[in-house]
PDB file of N, CA and C in Angstrom:
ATOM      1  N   UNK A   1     109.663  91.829 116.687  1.00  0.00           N
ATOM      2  CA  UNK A   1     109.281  91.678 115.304  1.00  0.00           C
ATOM      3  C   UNK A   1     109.301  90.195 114.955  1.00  0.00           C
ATOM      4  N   UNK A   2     108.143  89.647 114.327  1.00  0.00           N
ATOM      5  CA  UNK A   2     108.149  88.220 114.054  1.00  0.00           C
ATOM      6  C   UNK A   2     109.274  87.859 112.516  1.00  0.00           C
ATOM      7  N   UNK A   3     109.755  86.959 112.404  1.00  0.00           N
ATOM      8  CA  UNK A   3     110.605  86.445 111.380  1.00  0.00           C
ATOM      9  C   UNK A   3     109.646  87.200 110.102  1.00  0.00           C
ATOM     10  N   UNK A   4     108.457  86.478 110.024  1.00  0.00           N
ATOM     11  CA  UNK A   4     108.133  86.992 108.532  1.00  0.00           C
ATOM     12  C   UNK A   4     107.989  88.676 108.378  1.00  0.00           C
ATOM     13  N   UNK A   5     107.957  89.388 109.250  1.00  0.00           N
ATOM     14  CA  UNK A   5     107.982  90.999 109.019  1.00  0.00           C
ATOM     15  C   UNK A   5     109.009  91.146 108.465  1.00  0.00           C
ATOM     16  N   UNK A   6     109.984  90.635 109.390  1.00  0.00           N
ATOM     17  CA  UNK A   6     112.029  90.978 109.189  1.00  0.00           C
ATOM     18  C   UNK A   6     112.204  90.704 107.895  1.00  0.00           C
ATOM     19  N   UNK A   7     111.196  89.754 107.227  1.00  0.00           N
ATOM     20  CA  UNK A   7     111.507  89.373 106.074  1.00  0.00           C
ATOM     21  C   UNK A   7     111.029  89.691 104.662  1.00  0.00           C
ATOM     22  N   UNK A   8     109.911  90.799 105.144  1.00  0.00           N
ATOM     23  CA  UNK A   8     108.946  91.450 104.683  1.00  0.00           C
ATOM     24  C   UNK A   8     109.874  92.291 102.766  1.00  0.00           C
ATOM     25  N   UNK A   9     109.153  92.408 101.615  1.00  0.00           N
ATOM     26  CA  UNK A   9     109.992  93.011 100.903  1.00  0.00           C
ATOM     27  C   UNK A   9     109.285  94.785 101.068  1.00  0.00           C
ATOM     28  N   UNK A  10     110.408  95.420 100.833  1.00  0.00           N
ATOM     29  CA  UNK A  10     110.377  96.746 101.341  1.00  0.00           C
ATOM     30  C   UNK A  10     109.315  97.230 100.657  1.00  0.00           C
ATOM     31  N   UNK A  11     108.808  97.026  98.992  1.00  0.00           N
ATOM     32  CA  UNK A  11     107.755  96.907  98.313  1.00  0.00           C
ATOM     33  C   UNK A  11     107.240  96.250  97.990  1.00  0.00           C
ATOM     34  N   UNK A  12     105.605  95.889  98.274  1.00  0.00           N
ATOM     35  CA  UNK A  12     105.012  95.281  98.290  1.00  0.00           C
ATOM     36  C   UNK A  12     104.004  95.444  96.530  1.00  0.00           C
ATOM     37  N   UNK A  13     103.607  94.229  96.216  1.00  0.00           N
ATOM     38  CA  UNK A  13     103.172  94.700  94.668  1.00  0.00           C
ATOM     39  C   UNK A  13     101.764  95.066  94.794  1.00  0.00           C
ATOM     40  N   UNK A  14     101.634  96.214  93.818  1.00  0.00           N
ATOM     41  CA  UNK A  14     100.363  97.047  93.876  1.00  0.00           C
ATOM     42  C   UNK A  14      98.933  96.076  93.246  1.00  0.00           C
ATOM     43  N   UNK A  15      98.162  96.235  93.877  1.00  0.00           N
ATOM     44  CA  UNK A  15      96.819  96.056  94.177  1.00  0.00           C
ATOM     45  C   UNK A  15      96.553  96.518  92.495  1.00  0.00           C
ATOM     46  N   UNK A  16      94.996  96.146  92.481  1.00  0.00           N
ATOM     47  CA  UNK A  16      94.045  96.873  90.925  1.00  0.00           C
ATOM     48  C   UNK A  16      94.340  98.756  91.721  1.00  0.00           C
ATOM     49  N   UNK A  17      94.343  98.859  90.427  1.00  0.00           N
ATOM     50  CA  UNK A  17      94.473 100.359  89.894  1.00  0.00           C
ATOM     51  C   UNK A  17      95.919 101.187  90.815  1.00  0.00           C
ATOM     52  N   UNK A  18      96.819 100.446  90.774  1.00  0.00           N
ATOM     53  CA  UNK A  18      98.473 100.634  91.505  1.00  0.00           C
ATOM     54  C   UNK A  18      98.035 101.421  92.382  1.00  0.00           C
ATOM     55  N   UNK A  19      96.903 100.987  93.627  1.00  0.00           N
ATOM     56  CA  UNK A  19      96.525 101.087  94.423  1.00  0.00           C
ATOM     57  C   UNK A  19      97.684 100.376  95.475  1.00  0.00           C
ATOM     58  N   UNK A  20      98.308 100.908  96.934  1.00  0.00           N
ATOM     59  CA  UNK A  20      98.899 100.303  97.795  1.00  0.00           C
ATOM     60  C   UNK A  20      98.257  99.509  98.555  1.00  0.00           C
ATOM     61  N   UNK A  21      98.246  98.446  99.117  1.00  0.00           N
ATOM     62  CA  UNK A  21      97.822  97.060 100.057  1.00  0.00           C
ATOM     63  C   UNK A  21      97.505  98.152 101.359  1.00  0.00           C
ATOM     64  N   UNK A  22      96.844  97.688 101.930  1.00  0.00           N
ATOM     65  CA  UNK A  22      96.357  97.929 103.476  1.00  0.00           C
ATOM     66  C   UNK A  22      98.223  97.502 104.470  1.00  0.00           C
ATOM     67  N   UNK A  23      98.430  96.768 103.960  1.00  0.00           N
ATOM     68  CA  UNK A  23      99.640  96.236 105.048  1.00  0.00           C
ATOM     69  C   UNK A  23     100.542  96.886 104.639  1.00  0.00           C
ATOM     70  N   UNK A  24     100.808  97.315 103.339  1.00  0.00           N
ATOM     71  CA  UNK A  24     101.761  98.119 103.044  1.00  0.00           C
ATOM     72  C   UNK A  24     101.705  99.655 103.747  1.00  0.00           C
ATOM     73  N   UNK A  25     100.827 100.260 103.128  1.00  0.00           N
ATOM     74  CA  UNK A  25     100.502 101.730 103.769  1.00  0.00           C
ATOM     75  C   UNK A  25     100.387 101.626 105.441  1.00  0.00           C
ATOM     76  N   UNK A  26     100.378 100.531 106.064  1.00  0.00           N
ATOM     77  CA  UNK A  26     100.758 100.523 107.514  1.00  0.00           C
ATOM     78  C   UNK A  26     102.234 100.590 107.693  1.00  0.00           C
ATOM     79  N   UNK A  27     103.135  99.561 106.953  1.00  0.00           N
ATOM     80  CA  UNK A  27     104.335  99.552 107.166  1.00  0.00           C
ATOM     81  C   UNK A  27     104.710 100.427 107.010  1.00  0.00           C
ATOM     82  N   UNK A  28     104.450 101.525 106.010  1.00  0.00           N
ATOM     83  CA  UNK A  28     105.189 102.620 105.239  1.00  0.00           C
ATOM     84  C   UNK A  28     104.877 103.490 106.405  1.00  0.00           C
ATOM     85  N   UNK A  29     103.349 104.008 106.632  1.00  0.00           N
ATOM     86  CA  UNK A  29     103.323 105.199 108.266  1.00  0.00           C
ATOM     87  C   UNK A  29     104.170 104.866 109.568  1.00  0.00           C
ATOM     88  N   UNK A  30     103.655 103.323 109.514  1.00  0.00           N
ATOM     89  CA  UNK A  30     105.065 102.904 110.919  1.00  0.00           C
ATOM     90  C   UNK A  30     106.039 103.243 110.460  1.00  0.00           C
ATOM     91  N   UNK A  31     106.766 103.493 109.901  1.00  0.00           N
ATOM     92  CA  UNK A  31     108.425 103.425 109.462  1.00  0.00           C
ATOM     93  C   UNK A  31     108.379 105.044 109.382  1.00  0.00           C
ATOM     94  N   UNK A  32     107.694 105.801 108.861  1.00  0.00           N
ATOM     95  CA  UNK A  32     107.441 107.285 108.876  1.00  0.00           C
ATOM     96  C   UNK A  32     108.007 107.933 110.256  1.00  0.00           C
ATOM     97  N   UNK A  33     106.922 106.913 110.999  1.00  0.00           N
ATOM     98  CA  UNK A  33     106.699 107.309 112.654  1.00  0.00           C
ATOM     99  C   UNK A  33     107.604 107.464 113.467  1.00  0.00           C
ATOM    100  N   UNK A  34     108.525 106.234 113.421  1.00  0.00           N
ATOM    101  CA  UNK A  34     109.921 106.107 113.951  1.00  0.00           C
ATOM    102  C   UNK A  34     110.863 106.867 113.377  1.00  0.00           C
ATOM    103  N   UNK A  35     110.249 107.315 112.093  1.00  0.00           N
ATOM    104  CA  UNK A  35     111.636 108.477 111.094  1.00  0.00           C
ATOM    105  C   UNK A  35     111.512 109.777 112.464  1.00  0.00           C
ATOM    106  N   UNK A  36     109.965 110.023 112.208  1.00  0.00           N
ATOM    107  CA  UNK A  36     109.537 111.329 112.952  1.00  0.00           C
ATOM    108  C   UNK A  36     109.403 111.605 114.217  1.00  0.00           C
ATOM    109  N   UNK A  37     109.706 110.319 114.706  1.00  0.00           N
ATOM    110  CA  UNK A  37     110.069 110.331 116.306  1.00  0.00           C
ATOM    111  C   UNK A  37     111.235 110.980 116.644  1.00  0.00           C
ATOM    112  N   UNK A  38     112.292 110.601 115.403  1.00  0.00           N
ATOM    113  CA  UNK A  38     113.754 110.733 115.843  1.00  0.00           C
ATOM    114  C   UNK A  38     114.145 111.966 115.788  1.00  0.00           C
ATOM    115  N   UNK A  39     113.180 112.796 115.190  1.00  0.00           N
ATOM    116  CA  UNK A  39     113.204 114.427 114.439  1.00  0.00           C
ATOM    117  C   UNK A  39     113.425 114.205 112.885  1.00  0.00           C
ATOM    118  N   UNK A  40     113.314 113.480 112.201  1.00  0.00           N
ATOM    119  CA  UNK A  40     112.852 113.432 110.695  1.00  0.00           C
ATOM    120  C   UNK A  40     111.768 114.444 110.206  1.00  0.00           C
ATOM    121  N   UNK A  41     111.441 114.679 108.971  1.00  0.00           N
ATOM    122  CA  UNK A  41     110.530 115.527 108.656  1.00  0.00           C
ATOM    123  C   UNK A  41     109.919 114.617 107.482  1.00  0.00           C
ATOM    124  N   UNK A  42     108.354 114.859 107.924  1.00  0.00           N
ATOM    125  CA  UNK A  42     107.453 114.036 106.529  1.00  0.00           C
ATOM    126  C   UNK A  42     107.822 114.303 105.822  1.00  0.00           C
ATOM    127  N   UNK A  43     107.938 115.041 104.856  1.00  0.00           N
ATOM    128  CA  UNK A  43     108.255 115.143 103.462  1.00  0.00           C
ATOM    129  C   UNK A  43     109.895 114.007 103.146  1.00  0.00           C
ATOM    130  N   UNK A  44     110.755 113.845 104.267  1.00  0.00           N
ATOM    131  CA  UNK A  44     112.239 113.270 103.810  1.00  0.00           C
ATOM    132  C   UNK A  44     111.455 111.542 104.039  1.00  0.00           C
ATOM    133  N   UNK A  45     110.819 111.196 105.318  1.00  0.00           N
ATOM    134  CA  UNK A  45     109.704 110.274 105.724  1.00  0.00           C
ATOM    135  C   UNK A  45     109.579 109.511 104.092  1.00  0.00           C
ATOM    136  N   UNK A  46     108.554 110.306 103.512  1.00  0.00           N
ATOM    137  CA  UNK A  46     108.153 110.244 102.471  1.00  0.00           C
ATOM    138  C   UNK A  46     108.859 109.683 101.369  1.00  0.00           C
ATOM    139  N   UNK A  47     109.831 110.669 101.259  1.00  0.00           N
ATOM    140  CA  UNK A  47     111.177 110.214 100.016  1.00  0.00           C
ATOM    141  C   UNK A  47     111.679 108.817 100.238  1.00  0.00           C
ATOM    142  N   UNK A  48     111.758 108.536 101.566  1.00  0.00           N
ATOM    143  CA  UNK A  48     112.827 107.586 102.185  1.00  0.00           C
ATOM    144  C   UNK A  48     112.261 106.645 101.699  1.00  0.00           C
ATOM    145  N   UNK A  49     110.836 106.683 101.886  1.00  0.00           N
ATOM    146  CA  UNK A  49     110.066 105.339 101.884  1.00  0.00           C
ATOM    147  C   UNK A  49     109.260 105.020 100.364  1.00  0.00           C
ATOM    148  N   UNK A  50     109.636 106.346  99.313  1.00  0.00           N
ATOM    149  CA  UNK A  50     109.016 106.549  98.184  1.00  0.00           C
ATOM    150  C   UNK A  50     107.634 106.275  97.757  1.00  0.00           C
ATOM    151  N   UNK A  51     107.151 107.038  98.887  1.00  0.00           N
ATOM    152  CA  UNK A  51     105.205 107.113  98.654  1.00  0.00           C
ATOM    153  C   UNK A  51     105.309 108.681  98.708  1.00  0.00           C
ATOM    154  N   UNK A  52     104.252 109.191  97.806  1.00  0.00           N
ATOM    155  CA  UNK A  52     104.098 110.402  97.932  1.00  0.00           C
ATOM    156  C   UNK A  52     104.174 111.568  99.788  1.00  0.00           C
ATOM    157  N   UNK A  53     103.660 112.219  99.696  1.00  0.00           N
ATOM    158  CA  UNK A  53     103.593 112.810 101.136  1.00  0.00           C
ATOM    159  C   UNK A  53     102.464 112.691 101.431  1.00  0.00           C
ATOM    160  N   UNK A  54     101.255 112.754 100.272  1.00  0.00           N
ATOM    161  CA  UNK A  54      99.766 112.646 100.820  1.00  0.00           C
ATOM    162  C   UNK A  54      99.191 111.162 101.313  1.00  0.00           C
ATOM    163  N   UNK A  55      99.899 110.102 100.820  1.00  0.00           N
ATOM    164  CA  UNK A  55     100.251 109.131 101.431  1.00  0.00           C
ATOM    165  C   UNK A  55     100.366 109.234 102.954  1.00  0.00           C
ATOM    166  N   UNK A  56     100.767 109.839 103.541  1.00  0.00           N
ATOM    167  CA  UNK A  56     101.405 109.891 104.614  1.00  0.00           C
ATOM    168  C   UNK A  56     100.178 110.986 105.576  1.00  0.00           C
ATOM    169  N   UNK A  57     100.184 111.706 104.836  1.00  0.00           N
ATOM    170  CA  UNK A  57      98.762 112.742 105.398  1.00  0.00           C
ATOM    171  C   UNK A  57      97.393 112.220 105.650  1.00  0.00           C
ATOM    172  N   UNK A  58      97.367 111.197 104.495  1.00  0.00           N
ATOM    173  CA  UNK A  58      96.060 110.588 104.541  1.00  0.00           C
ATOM    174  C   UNK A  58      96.203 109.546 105.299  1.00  0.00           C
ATOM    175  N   UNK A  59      97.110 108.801 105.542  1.00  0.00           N
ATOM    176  CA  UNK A  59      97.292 107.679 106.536  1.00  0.00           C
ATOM    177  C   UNK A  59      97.075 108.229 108.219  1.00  0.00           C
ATOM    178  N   UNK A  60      97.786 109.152 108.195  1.00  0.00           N
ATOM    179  CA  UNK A  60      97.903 109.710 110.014  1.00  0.00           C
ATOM    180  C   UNK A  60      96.061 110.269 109.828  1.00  0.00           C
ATOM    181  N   UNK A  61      95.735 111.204 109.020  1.00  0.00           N
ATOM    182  CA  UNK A  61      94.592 112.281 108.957  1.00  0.00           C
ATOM    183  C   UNK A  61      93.226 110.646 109.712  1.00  0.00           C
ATOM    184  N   UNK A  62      93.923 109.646 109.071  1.00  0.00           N
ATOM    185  CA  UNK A  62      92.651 108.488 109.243  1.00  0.00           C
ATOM    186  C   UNK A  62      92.799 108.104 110.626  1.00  0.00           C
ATOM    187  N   UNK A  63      93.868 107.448 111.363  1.00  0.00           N
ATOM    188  CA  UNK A  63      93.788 107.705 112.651  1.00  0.00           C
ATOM    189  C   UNK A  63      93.317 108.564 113.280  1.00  0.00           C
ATOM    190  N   UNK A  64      93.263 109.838 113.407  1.00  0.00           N
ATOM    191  CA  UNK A  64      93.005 111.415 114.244  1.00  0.00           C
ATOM    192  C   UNK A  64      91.826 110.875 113.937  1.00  0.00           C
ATOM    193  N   UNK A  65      90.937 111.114 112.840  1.00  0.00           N
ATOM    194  CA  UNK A  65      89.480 110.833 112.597  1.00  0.00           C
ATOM    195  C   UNK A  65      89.381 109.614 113.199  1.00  0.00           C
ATOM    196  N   UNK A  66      89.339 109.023 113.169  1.00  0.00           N
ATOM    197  CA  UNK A  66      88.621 107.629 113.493  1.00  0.00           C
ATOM    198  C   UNK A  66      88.139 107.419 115.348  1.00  0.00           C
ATOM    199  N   UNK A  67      86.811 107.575 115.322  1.00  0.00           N
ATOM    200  CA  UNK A  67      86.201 107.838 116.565  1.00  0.00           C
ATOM    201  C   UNK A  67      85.835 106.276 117.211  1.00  0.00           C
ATOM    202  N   UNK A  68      87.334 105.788 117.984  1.00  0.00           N
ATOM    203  CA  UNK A  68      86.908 104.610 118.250  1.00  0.00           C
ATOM    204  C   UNK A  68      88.393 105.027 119.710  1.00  0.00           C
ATOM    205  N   UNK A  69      88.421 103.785 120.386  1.00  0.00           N
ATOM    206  CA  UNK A  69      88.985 103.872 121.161  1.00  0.00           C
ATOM    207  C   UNK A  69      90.931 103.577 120.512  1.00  0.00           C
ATOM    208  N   UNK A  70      91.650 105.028 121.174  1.00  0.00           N
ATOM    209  CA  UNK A  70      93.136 104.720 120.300  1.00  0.00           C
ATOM    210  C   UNK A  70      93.526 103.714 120.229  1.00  0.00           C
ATOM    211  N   UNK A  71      93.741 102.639 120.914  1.00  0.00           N
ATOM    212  CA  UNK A  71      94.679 101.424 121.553  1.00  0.00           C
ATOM    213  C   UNK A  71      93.782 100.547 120.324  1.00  0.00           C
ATOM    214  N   UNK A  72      92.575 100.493 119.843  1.00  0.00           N
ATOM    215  CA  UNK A  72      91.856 100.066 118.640  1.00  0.00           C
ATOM    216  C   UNK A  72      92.460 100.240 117.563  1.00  0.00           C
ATOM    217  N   UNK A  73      92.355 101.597 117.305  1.00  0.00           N
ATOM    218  CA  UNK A  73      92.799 102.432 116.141  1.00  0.00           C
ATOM    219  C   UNK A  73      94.492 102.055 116.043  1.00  0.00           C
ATOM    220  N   UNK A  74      95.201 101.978 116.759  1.00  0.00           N
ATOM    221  CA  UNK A  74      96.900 101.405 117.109  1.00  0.00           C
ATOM    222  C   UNK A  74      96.761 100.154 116.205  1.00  0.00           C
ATOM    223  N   UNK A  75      95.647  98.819 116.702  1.00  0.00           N
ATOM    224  CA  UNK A  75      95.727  97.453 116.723  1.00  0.00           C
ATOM    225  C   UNK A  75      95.527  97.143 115.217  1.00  0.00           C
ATOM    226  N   UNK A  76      94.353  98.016 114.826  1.00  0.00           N
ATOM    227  CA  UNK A  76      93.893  97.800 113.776  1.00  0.00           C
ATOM    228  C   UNK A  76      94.592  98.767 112.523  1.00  0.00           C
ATOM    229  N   UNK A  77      95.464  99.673 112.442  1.00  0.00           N
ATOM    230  CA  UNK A  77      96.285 100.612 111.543  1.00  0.00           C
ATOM    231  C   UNK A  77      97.172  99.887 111.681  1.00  0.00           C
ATOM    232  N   UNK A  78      98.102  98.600 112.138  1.00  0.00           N
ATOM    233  CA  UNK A  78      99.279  98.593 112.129  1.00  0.00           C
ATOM    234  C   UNK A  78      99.742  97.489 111.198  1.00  0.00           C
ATOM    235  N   UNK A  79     100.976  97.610 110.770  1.00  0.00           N
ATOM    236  CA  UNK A  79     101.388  96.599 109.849  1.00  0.00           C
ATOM    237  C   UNK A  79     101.529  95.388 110.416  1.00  0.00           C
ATOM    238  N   UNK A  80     101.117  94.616 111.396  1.00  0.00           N
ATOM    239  CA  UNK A  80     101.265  93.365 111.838  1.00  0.00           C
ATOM    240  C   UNK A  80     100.389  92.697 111.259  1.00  0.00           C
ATOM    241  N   UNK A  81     100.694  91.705 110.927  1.00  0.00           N
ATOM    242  CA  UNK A  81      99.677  90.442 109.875  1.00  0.00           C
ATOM    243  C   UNK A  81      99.474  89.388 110.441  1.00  0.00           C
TER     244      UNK A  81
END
């Protein structure tokens, strides 16, 4: 993890129409991911990180769709800046 991630604030300020940032809604599914790796459940995922759950549905649902090569779809979904 580079210094400025580590340093990252846990909320990031909302965009026009309290719309979430692109880098945010990455950080928030990464952090999901590692919840749900560990045996977490989306919905607690969710709470933890205080974005709705469809947040979280619609973030993964866009990966699965996205007809490009995964290791792409990885590079380009992820919260690294």
């Amino acid at each position: 993890m580079f210094k400025h991630q580590a340093n990252a604030p846990k909320r990031v300020e909302r965009g026009r129409r309290g719309r979430r940032s692109r880098f945010e809604i990455a950080r928030v599914l990464s952090a999901c991911a590692r919840r749900q790796n560990k045996g977490g459940s989306q919905r607690r995922s969710a709470e933890e990180q205080e974005v709705p759950g469809t947040t979280l549905q619609h973030g993964s649902g866009r990966k699965e769709r996205t007809d490009a090569d995964p290791e792409l779809v990885e590079l380009f979904e992820s919260a690294v800046a």
